[in-house]
Protein backbone atom coordinates (compact mmCIF):
# COMPACT_ATOMS: atom_id res chain seq x y z
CA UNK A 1 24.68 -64.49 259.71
CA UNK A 2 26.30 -61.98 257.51
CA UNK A 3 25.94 -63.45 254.42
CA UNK A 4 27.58 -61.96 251.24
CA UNK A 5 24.31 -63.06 249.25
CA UNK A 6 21.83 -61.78 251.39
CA UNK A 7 19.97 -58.05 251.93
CA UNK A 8 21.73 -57.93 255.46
CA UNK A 9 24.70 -55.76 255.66
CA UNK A 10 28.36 -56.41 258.04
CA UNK A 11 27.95 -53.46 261.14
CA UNK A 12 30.26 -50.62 261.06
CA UNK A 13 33.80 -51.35 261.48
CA UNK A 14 33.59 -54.73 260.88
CA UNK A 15 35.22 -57.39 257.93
CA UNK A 16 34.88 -60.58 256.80
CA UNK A 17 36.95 -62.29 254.21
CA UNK A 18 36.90 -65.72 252.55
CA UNK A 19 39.15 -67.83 250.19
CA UNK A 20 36.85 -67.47 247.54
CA UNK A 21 34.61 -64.62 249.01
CA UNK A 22 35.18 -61.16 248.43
CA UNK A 23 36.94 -58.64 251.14
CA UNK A 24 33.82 -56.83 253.40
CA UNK A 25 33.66 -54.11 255.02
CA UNK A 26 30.83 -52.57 257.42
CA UNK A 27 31.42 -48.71 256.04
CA UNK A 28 28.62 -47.64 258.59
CA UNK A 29 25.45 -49.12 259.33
CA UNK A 30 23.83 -49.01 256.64
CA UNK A 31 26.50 -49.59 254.13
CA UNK A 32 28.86 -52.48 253.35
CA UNK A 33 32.33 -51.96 251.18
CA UNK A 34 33.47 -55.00 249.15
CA UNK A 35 36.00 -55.82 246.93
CA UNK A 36 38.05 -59.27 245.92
CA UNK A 37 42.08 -58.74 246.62
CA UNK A 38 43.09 -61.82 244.51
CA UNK A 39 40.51 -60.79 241.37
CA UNK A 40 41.89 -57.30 241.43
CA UNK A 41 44.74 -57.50 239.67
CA UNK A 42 42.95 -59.06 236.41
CA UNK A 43 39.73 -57.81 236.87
CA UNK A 44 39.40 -54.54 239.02
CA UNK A 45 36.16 -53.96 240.09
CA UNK A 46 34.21 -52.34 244.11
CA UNK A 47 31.18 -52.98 245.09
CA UNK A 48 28.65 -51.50 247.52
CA UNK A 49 25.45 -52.93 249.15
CA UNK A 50 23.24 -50.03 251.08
CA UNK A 51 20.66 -51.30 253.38
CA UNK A 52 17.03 -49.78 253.21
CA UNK A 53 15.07 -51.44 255.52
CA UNK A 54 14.21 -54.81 257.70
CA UNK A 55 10.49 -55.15 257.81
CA UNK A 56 8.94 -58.04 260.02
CA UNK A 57 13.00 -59.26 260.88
CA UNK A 58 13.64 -59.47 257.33
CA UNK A 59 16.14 -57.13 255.21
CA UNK A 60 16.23 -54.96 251.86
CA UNK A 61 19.11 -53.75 250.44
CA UNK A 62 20.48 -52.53 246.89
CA UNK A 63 23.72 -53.90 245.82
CA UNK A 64 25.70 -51.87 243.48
CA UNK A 65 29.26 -52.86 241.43
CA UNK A 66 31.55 -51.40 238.73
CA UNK A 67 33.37 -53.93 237.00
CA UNK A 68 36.29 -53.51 234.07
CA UNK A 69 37.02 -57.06 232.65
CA UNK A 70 39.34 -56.38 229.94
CA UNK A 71 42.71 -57.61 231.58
CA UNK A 72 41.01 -61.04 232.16
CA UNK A 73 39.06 -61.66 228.97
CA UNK A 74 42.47 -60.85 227.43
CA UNK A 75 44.25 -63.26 229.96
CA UNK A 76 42.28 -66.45 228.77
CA UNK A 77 41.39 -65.33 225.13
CA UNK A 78 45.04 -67.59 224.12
CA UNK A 79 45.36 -70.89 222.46
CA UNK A 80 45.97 -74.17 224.98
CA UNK A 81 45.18 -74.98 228.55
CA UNK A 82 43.67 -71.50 230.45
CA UNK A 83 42.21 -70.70 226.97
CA UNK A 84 38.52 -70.41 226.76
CA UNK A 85 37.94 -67.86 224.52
CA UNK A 86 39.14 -67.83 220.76
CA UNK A 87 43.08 -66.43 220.88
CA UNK A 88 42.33 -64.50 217.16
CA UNK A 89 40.46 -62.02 219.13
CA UNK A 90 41.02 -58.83 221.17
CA UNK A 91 38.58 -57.99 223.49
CA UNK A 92 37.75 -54.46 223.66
CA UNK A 93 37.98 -52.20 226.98
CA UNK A 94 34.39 -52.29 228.67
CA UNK A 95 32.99 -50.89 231.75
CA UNK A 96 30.63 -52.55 233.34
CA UNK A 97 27.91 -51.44 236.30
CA UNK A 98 25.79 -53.94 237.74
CA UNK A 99 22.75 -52.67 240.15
CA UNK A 100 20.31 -55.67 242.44
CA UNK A 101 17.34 -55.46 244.81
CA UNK A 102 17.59 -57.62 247.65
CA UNK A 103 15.02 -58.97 250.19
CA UNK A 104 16.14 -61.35 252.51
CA UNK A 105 13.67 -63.02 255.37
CA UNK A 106 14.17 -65.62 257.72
CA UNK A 107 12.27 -69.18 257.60
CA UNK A 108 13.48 -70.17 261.17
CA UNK A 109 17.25 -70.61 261.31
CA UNK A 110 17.19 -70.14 257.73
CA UNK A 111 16.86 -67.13 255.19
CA UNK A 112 15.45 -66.98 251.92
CA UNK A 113 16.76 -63.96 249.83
CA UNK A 114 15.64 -62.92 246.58
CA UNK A 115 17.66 -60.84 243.76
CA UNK A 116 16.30 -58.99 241.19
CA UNK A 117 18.54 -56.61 239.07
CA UNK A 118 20.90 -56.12 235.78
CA UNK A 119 23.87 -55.20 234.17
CA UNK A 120 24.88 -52.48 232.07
CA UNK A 121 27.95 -52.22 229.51
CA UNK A 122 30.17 -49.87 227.83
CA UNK A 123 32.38 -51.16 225.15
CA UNK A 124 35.01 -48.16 225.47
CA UNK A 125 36.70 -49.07 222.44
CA UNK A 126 35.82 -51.30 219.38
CA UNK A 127 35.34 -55.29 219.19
CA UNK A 128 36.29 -57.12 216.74
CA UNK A 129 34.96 -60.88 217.72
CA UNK A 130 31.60 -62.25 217.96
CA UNK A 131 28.82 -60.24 218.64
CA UNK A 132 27.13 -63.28 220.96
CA UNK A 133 30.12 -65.69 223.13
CA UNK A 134 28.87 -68.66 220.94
CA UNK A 135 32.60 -69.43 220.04
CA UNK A 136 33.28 -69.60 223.88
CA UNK A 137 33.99 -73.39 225.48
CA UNK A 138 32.88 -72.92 229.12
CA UNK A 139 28.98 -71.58 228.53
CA UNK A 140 28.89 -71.41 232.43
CA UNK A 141 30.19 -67.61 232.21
CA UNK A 142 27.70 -66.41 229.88
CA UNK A 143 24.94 -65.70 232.14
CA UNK A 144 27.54 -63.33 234.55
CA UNK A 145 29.00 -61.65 230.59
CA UNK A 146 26.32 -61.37 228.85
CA UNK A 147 26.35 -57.46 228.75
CA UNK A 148 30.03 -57.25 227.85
CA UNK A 149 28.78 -58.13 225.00
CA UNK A 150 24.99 -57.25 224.09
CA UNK A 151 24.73 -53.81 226.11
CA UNK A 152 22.64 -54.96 229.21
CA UNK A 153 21.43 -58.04 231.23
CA UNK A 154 18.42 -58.66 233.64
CA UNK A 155 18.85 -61.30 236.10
CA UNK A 156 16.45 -62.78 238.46
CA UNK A 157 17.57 -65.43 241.39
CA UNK A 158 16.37 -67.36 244.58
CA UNK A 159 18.89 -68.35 247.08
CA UNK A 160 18.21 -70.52 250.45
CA UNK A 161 21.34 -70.72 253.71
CA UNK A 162 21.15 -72.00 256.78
CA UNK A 163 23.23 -74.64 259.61
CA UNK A 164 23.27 -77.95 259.23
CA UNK A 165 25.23 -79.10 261.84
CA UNK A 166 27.20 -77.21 264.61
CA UNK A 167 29.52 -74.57 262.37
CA UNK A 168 28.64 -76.15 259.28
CA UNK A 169 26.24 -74.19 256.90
CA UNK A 170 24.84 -74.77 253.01
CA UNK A 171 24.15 -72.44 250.83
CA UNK A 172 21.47 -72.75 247.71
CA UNK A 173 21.21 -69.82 245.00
């Protein structure tokens, strides 16, 4: 298993791609490329995850992401269906960099990864909405925003994957 959400990286050479997953790329063996073709174009952004170490046959890694969200903030700040955020407002061009420690180990056929890391932000130019998304309707983004908007974010997460029967596979963060 070459999980996206775990410490273990794809080999060299080697990609994996999913409808909703992000393109991967094994850069060498210790580093994995990543980007998502159909976000791109509203939300360009790379990512790269460098593996340090697997002690006792589990994994570390440090995952590392630049992010510029202006075109899609702007795309669904508008009045009617798409529109989540207020349409009176123009989002400012920001920069984000987001930076996680990984540890992955296996429980049998499973793995248990943690995540520990943060966000930075750079509002490039200035803002004139909200200081705090309370004016947003779908509150399910904040936690993945938050330092668009206040500077910086610290996240901490727990995630469980393994087979459940034949090919299939679940996945808990």
């Amino acid at each position: 298993s070459w999980s996206a959400g775990t410490a273990r990286v794809l080999p060299a050479g080697r990609a994996e791609i999913g409808v909703f997953a992000p393109l991967r790329y094994g850069f060498r063996d210790r580093i994995e490329l990543s980007v998502h073709p159909l976000w791109f174009a509203v939300a360009p952004h790379a990512g790269v995850k460098i593996a340090w170490g697997a002690p006792g046959g589990g994994a570390v890694a440090s995952q590392h992401g630049l992010l510029y969200p202006t075109p899609l903030m702007r795309l669904l700040s508008r009045e009617g269906a798409g529109g989540i955020i207020p349409s009176d407002v123009r989002y400012p061009h920001v920069l984000a960099s987001a930076h996680h420690l990984l540890a992955t180990a296996p429980l049998g056929d499973h793995l248990l990864t943690l995540r520990a890391g943060g966000c930075v932000a750079w509002n490039l130019t200035s803002f004139d909405g909200p200081r705090f998304w309370s004016e947003v309707e779908w509150h399910l983004v904040w936690p993945r925003a938050a330092a668009w908007f206040t500077g910086w974010s610290a996240d901490l997460g727990l995630a469980l994957e393994g087979p459940v029967a034949r090919r299939f596979r679940y996945r808990v963060e």
